[in-house]
Protein backbone atom coordinates (compact mmCIF):
# COMPACT_ATOMS: atom_id res chain seq x y z
CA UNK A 1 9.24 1.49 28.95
CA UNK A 2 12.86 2.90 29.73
CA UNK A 3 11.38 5.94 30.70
CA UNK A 4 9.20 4.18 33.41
CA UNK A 5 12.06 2.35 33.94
CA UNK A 6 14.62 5.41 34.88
CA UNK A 7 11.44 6.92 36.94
CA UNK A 8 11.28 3.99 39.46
CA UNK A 9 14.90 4.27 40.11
CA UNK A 10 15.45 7.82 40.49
CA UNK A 11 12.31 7.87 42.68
CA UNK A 12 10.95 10.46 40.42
CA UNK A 13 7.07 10.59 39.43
CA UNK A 14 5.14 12.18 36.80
CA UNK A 15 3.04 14.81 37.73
CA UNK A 16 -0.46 13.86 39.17
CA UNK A 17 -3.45 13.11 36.65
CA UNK A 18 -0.87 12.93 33.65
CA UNK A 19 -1.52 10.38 31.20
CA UNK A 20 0.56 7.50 30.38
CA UNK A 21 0.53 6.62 26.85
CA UNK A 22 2.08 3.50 25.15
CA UNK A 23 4.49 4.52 22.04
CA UNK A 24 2.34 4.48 18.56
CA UNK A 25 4.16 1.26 16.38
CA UNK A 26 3.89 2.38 12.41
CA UNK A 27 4.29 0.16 9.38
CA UNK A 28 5.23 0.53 6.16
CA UNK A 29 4.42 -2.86 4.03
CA UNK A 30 4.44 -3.19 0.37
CA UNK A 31 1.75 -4.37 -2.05
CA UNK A 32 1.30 -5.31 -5.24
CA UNK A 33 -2.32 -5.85 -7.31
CA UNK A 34 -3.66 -6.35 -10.17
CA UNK A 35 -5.99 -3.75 -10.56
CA UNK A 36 -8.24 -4.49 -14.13
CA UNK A 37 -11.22 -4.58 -11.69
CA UNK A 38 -11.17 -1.83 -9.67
CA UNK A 39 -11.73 1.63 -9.43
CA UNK A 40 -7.99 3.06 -8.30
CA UNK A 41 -6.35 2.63 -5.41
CA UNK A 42 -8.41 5.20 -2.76
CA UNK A 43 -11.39 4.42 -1.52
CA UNK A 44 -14.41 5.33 -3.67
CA UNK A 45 -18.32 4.95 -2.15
CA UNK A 46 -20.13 2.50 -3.95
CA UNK A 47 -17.36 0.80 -5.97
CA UNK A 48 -14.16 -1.40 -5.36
CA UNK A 49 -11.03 -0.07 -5.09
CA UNK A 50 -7.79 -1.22 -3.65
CA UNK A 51 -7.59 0.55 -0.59
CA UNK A 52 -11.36 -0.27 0.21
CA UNK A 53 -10.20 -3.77 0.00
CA UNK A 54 -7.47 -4.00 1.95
CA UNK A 55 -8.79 -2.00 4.99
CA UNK A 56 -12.11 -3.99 4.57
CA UNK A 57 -9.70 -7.30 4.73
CA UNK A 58 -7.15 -5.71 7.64
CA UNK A 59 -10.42 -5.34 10.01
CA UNK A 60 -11.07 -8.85 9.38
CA UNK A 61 -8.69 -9.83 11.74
CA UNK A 62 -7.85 -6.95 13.67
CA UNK A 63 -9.55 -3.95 15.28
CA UNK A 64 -6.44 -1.93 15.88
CA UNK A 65 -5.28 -0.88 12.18
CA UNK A 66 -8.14 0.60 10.41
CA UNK A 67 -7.35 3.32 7.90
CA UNK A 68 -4.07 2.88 5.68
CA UNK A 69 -2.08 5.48 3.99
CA UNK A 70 -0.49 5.51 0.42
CA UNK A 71 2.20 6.16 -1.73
CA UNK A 72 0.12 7.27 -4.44
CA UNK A 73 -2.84 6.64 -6.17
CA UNK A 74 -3.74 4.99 -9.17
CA UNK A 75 -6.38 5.60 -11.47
CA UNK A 76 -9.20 2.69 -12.85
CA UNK A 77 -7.76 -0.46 -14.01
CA UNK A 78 -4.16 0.27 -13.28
CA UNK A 79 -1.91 -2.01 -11.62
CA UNK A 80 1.06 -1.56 -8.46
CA UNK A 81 3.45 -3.55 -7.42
CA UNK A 82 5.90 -2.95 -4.84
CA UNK A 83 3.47 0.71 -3.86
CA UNK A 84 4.11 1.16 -0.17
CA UNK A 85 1.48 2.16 1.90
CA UNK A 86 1.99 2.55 5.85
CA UNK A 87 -0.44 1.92 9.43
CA UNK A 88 -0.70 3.65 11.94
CA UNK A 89 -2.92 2.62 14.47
CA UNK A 90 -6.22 4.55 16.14
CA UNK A 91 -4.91 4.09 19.84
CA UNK A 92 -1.77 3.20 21.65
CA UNK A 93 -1.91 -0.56 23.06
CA UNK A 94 0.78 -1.49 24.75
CA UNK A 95 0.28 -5.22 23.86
CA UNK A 96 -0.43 -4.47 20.48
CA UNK A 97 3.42 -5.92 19.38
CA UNK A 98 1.63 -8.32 16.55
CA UNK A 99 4.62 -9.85 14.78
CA UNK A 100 5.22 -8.29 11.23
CA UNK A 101 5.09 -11.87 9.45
CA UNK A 102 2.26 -12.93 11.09
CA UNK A 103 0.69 -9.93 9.81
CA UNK A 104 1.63 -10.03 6.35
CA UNK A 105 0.63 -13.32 6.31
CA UNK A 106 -3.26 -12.91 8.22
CA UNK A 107 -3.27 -10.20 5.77
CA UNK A 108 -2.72 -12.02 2.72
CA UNK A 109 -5.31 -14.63 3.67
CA UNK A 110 -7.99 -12.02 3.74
CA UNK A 111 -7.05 -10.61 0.35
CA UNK A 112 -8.45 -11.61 -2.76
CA UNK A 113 -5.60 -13.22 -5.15
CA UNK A 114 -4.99 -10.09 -7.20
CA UNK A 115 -3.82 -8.29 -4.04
CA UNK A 116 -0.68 -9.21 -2.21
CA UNK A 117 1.36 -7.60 0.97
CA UNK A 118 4.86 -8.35 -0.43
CA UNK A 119 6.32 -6.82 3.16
CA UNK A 120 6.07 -5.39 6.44
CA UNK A 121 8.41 -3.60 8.26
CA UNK A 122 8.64 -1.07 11.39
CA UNK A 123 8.49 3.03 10.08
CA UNK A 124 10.52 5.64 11.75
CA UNK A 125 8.56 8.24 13.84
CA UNK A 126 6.73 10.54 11.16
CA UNK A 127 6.97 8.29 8.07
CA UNK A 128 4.64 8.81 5.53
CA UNK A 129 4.30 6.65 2.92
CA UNK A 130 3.58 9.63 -0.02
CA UNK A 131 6.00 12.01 1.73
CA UNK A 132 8.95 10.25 2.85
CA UNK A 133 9.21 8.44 -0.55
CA UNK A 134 12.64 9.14 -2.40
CA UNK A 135 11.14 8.26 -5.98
CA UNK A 136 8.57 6.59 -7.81
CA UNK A 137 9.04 4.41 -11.14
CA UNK A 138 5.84 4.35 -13.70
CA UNK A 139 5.88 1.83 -16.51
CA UNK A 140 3.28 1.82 -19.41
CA UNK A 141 3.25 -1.21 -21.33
CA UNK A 142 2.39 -0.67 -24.94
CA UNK A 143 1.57 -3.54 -27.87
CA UNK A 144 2.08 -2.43 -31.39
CA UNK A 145 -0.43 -4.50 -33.36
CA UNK A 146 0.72 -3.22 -37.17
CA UNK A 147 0.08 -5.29 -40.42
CA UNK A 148 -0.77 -8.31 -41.13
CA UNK A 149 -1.22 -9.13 -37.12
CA UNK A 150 -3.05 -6.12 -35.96
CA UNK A 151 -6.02 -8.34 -35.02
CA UNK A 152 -3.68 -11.15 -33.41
CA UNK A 153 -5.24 -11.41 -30.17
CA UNK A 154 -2.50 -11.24 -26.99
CA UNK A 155 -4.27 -12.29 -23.71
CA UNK A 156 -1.78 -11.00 -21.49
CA UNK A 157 -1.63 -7.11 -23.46
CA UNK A 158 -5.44 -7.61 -22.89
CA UNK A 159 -5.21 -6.65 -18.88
CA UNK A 160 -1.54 -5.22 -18.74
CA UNK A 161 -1.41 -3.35 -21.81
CA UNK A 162 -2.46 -0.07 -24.30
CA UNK A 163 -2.73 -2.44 -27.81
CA UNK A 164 -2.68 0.49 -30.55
CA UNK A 165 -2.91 -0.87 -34.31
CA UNK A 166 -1.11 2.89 -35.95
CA UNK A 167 2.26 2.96 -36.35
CA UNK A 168 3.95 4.58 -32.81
CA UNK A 169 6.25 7.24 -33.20
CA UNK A 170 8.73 6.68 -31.04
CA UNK A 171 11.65 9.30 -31.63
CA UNK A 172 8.07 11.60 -30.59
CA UNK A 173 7.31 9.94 -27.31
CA UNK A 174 11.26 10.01 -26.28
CA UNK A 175 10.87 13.32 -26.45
CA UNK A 176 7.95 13.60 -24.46
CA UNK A 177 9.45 11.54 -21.84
């Protein structure tokens, strides 16, 4: 627009047949899921998977964003939270400007309740969700069932944890670390 802008006044004029193109808008949200029922994060054919899901639920409501982009991926069963992922849109439209709450929040009624857009913000030109990330933070939750209480049940370790019933060495997986 200040480009245009600056043309009109100096009376200057871009060449004939030369396209005009709106600016591309990318965004980087943030979203967290539970992920005990699906098949990773990218899209598989045939079975769910969080990144089927959420384009399938973006294209509910719009026609601009289809394809997303990740930090990562995540193998079956494992869960994100905070994982950014970014859009970038198919075409330029200059009155694409959707407001980022409105979109987290359109989003988030077209999810199912074990995925959530925790954010939405504007990207810099050439941000890349995978590549422009400064560092990544994986957690594995393990339950040490030993004893007289290694059949004790524990709903929560059930979906968001590795229940082992040896003994764990752990001066052997500090190492490891």
């Amino acid at each position: 627009i200040a480009t245009a802008m600056e043309e009109q006044e100096s009376g200057e004029q871009p060449p004939a047949g030369a396209l005009q193109s709106a600016p591309i808008r990318h965004i980087v949200a943030r979203v967290a899921y539970d992920g005990t029922d699906y098949y990773g994060f990218q899209v598989q054919p045939g079975a769910p998977t969080i990144q089927g899901t959420l384009e399938s639920s973006l294209g509910t409501f719009t026609t601009l964003h289809r394809r997303i982009s990740a930090a990562g991926r995540t193998d079956r069963a494992v869960h994100g939270r905070g994982q950014a992922i970014g859009l970038a849109p198919e075409r330029a439209e200059p009155d694409a400007q959707v407001r980022l709450d409105a979109l987290q929040r359109a989003w988030n009624a077209n999810l199912p309740p074990e995925i959530a857009i925790d954010g939405a913000l504007d990207a810099p030109e050439g941000f890349h969700p995978r590549f422009s990330a400064h560092s990544r933070i994986y957690r594995y939750t393990v339950v040490q069932r030993t004893g007289a209480d290694w059949d004790a049940r524990s709903p929560l370790a059930r979906r968001y944890a590795a229940v082992q019933s040896r003994t764990l060495d752990i001066v052997a997986m500090q190492r490891a670390a």
